[in-house]
C-alpha atoms as a PDB file:
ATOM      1  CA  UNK A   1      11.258 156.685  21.112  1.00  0.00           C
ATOM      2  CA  UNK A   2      13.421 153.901  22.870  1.00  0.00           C
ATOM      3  CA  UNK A   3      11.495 150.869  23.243  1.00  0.00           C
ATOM      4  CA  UNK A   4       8.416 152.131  22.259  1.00  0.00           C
ATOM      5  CA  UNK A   5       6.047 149.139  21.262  1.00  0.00           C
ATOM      6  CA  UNK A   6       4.702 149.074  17.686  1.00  0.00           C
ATOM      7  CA  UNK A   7       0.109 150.142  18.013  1.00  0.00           C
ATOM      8  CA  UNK A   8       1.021 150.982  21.554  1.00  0.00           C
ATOM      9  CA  UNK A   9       1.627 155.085  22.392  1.00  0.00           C
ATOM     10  CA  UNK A  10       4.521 156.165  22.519  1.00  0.00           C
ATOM     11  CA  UNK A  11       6.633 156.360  25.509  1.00  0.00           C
ATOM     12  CA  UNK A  12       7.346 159.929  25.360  1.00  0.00           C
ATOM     13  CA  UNK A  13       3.101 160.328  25.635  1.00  0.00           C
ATOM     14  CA  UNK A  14       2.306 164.263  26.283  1.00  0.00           C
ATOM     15  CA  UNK A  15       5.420 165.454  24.502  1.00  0.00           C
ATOM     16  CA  UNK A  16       4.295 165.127  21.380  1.00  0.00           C
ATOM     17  CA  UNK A  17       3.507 168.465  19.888  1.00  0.00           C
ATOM     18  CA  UNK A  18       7.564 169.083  20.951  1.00  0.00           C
ATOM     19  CA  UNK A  19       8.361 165.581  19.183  1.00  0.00           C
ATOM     20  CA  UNK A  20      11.143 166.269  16.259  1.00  0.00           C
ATOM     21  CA  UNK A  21       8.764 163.365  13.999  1.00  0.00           C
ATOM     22  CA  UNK A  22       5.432 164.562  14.816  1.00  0.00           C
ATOM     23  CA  UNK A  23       3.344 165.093  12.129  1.00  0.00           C
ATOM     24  CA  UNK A  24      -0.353 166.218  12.342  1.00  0.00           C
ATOM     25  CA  UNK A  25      -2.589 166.692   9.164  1.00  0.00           C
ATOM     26  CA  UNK A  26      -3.740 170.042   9.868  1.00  0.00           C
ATOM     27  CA  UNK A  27      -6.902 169.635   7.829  1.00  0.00           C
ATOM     28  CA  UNK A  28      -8.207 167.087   9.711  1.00  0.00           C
ATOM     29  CA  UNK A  29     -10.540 168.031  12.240  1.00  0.00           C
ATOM     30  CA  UNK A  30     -10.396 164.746  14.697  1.00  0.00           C
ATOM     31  CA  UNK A  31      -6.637 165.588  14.524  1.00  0.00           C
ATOM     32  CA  UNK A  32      -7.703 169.108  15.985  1.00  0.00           C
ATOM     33  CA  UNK A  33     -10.128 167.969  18.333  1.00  0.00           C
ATOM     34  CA  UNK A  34      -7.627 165.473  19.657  1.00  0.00           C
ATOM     35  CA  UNK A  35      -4.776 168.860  20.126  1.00  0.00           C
ATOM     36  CA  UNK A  36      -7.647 170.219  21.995  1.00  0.00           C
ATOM     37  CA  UNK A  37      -7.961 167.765  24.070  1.00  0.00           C
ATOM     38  CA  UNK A  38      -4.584 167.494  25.162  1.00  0.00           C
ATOM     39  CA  UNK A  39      -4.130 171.345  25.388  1.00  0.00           C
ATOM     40  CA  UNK A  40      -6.851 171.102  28.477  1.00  0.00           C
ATOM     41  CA  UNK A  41      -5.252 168.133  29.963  1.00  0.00           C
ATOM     42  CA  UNK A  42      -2.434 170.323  30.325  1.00  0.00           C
ATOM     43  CA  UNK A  43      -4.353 172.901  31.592  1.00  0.00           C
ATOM     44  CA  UNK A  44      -5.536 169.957  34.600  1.00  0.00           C
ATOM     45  CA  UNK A  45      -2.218 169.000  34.847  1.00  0.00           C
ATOM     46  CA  UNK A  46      -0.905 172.937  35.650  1.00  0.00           C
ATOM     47  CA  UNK A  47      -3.322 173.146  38.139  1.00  0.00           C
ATOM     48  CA  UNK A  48      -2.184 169.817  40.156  1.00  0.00           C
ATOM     49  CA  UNK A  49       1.216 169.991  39.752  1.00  0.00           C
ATOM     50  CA  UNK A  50       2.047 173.908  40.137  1.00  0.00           C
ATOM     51  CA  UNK A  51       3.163 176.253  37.660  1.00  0.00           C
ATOM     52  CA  UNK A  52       7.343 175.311  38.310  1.00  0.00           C
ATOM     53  CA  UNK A  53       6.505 171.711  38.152  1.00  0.00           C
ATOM     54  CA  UNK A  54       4.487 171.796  34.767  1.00  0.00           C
ATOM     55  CA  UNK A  55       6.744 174.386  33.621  1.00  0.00           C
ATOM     56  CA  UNK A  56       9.259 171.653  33.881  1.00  0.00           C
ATOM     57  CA  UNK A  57       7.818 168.641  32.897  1.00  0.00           C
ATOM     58  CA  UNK A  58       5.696 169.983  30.014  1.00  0.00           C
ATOM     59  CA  UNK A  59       6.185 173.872  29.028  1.00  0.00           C
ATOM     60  CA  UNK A  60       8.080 173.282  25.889  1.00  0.00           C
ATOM     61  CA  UNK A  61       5.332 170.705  24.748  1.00  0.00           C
ATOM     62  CA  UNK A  62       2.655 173.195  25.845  1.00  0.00           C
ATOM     63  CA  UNK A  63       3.806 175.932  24.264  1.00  0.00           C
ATOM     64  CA  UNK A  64       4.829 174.072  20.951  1.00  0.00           C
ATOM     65  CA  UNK A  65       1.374 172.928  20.916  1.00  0.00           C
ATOM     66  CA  UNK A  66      -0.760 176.295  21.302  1.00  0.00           C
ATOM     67  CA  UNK A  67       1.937 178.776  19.638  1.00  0.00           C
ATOM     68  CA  UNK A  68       2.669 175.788  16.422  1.00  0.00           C
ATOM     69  CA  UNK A  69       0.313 173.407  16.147  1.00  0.00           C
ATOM     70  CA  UNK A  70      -3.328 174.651  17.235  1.00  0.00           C
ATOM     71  CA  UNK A  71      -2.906 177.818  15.397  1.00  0.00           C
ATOM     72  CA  UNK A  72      -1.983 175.871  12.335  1.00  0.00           C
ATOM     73  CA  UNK A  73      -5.373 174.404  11.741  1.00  0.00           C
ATOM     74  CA  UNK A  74      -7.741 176.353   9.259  1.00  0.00           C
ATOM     75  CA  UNK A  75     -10.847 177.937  10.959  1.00  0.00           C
ATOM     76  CA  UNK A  76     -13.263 175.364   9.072  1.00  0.00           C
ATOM     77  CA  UNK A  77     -11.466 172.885  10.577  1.00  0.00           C
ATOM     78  CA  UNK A  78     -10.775 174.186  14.063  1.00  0.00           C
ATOM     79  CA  UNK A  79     -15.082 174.711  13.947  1.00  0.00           C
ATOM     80  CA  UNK A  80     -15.485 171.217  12.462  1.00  0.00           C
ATOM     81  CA  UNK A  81     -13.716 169.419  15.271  1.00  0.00           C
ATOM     82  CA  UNK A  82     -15.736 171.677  18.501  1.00  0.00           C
ATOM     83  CA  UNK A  83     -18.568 169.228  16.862  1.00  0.00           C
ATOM     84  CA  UNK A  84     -17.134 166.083  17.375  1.00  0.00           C
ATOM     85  CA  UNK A  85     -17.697 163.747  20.162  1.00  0.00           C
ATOM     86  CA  UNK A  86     -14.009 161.745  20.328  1.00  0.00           C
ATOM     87  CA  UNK A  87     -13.111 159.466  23.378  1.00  0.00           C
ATOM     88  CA  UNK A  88     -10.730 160.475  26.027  1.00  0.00           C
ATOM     89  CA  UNK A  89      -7.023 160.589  25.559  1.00  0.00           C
ATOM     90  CA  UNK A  90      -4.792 158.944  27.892  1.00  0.00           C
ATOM     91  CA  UNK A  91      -4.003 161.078  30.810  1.00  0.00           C
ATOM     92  CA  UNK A  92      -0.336 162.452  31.159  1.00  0.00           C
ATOM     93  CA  UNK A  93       1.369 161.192  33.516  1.00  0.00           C
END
């Protein structure tokens, strides 16, 4: 993204799973745990903002994210990554 800052996130944080370069090893489960993280931060964030407003701001990511990426992930690793304890993500803004 445009003046994103090299081991910072990027500035385009939440979109993500919509991101033309994103790339996600799907056999890694702290790479799954970390998708399901951020698919129930957008859950919190649909709830506070209204369905329109998230709609708007983050449906495509959303929905590129649970109809893409999440059901990429083999069921070993999917059951791997409910084990792990990972910190918080950054919330979306």
């Amino acid at each position: 993204m445009p003046a994103q800052i090299k081991g910072r996130l990027c500035t385009a944080y939440g979109d993500c799973a919509a991101c033309p370069l994103a790339m996600v090893d799907i056999h890694n489960p702290y790479a799954a745990a970390c998708l399901a993280e951020l698919k129930l931060q957008f859950g919190d964030r649909r709830v506070h903002m209204g369905a329109q407003s998230f709609e708007f701001r983050w449906g495509e990511s959303y929905r590129v994210l649970v109809g893409v990426w999440m059901p990429a992930f083999p069921d070993d690793v999917v059951e791997q990554a409910a084990r792990l304890m990972i910190p918080a993500l950054p919330e979306l803004e």
